[in-house]
Protein backbone atom coordinates (compact mmCIF):
# COMPACT_ATOMS: atom_id res chain seq x y z
CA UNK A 1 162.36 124.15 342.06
CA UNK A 2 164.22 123.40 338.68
CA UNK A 3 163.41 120.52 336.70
CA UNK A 4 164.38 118.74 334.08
CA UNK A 5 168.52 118.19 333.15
CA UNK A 6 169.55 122.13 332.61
CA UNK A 7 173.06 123.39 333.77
CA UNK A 8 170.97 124.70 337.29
CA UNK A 9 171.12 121.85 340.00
CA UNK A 10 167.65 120.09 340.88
CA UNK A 11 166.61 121.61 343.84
CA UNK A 12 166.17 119.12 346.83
CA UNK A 13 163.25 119.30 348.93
CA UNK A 14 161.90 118.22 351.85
CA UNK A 15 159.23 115.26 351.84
CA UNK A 16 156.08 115.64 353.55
CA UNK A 17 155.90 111.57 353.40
CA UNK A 18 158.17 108.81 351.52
CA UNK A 19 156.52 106.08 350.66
CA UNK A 20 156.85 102.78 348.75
CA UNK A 21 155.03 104.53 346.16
CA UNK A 22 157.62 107.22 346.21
CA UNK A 23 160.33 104.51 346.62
CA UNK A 24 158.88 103.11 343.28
CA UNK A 25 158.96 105.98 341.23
CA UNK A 26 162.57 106.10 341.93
CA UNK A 27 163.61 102.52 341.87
CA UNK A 28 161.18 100.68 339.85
CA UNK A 29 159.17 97.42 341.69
CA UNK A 30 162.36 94.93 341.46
CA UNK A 31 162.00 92.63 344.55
CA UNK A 32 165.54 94.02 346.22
CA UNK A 33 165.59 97.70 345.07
CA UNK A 34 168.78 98.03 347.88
CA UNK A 35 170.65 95.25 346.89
CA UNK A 36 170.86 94.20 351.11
CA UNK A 37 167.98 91.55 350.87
CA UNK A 38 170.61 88.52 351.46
CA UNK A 39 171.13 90.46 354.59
CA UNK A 40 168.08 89.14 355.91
CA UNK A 41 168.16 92.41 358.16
CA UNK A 42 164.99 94.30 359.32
CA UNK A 43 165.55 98.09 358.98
CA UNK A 44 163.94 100.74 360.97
CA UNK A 45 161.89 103.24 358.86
CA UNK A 46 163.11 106.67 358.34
CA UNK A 47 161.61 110.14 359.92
CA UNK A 48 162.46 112.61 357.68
CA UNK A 49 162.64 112.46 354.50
CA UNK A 50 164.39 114.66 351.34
CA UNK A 51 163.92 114.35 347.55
CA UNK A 52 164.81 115.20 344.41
CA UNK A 53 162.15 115.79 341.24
CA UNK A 54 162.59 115.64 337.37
CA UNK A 55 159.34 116.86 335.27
CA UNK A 56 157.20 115.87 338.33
CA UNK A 57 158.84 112.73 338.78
CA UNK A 58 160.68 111.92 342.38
CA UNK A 59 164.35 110.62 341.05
CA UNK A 60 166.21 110.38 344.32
CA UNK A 61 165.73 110.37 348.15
CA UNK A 62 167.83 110.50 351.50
CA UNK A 63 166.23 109.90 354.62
CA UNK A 64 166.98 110.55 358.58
CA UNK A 65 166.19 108.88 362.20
CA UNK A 66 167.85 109.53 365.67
CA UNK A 67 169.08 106.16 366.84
CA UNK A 68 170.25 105.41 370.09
CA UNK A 69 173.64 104.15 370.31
CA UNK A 70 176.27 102.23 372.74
CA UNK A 71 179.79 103.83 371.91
CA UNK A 72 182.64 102.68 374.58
CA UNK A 73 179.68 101.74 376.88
CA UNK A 74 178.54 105.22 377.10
CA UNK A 75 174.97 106.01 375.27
CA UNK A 76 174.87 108.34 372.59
CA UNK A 77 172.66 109.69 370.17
CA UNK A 78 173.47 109.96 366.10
CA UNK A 79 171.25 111.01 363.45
CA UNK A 80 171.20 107.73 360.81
CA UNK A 81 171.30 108.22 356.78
CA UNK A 82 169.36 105.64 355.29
CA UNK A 83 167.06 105.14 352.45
CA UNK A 84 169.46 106.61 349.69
CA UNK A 85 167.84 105.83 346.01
CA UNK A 86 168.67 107.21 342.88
CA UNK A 87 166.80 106.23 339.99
CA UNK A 88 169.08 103.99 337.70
CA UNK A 89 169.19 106.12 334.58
CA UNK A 90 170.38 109.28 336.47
CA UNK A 91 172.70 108.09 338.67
CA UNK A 92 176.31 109.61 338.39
CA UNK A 93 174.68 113.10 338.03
CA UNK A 94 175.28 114.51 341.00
CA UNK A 95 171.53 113.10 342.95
CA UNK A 96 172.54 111.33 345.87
CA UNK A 97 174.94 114.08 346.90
CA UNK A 98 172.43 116.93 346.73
CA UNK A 99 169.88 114.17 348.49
CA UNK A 100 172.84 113.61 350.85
CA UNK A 101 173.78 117.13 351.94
CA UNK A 102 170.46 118.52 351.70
CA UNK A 103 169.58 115.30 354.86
CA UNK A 104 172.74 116.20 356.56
CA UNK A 105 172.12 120.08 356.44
CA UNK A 106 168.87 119.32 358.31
CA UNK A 107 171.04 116.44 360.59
CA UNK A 108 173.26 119.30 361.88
CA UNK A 109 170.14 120.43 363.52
CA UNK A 110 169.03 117.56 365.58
CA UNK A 111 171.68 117.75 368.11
CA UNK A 112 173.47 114.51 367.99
CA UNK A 113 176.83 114.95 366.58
CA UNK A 114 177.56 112.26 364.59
CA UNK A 115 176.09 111.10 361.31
CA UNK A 116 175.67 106.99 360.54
CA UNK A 117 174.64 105.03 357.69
CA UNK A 118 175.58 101.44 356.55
CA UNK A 119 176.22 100.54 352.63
CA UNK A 120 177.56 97.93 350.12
CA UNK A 121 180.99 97.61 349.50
CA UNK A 122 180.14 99.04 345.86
CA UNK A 123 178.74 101.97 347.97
CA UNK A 124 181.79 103.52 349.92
CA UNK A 125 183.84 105.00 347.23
CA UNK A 126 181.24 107.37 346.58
CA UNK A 127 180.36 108.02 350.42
CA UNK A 128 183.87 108.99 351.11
CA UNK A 129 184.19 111.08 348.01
CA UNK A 130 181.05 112.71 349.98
CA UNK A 131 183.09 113.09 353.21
CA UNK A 132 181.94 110.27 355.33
CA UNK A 133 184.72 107.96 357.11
CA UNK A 134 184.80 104.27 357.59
CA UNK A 135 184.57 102.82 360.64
CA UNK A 136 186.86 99.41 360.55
CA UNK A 137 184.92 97.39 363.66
CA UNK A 138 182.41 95.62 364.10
CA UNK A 139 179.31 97.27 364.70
CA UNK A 140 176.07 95.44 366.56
CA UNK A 141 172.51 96.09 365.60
CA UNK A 142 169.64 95.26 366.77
CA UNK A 143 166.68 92.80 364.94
CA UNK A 144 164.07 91.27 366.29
CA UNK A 145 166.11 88.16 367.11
CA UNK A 146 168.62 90.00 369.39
CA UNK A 147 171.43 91.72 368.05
CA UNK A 148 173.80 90.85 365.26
CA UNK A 149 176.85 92.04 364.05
CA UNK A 150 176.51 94.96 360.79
CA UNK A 151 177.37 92.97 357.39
CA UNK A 152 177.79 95.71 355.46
CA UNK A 153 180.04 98.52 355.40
CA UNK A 154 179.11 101.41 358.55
CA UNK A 155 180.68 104.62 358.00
CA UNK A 156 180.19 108.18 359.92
CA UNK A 157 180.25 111.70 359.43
CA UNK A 158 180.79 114.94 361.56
CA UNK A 159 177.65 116.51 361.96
CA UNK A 160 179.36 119.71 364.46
CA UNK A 161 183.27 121.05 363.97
CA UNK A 162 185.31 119.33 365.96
CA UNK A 163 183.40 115.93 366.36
CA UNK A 164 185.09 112.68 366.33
CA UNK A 165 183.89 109.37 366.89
CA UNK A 166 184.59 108.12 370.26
CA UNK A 167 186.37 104.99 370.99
CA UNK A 168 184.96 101.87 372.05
CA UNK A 169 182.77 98.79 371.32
CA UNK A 170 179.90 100.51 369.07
CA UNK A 171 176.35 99.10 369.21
CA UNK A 172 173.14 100.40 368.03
CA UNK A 173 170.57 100.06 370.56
CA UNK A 174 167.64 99.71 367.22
CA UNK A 175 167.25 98.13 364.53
CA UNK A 176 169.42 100.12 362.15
CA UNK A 177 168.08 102.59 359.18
């Protein structure tokens, strides 16, 4: 693994665990370190989990869950992207899309075909410059209230050649990542 800033990328690597510890060391203790507490959404924890160390020190983080999913009325399975954390003072290096690829490299061997995550509006411009597509409906989740519609921003990505996202009235049938 490289560390440190040389011309080499940091290596990513998978996670054994990801805790709030590790979330932390990354984003510091502030109260909202996602900026979706107004939200007042419950997420669902990720499964797997891959990171990015600096002299010993975890700097950014992408993690995975399968999530059952409603598309067009038909169920579906995609793999959700959640979790995404760079720490502050590196961002605009390059992190979150070696975090990001080295989760969706992994994603294209779950099965589902279709990657998911949800963001801030601040958020997509650097999403699609990472290939993932907007999806411009609504989009229902679930919380422990019953389901709601998304607030923030749900975009996709092909996880197998060829895959599009189906038509239809899109619902995730969890709470979302």
């Amino acid at each position: 693994m490289t560390e440190g800033l040389s011309s080499a990328a940091p290596a990513v690597v998978r996670l054994a665990e990801y805790t709030k510890t590790g979330q932390r060391e990354i984003l510091g203790d502030g109260a909202d370190p996602f900026g979706v507490a107004d939200t007042g959404l419950t997420w669902l924890p990720k499964d797997v989990h891959f990171g990015v160390r600096q002299r010993g020190r975890l700097v950014a983080h992408a993690g995975l869950v399968r999530l059952p999913m409603a598309i067009g009325g038909a169920c579906a399975e995609v793999v959700g992207v959640g979790g995404v954390a760079v720490a502050p003072e590196l961002r605009g290096r390059g992190l979150a899309r070696l975090a990001v690829a080295a989760a969706l490299d992994h994603a294209r061997t779950m099965g589902p075909r279709h990657g998911l995550l949800f963001c801030r509006p601040t958020l997509v411009p650097l999403y699609r410059r990472l290939g993932w597509r907007a999806l411009e409906q609504e989009v229902r989740v679930e919380q422990p209230d019953g389901p709601v519609i998304m607030p923030l921003w749900t975009l996709w990505t092909p996880l197998h050649d060829g895959a599009r996202w189906p038509a239809g009235e899109i619902r995730v049938l969890s709470l979302p990542m």
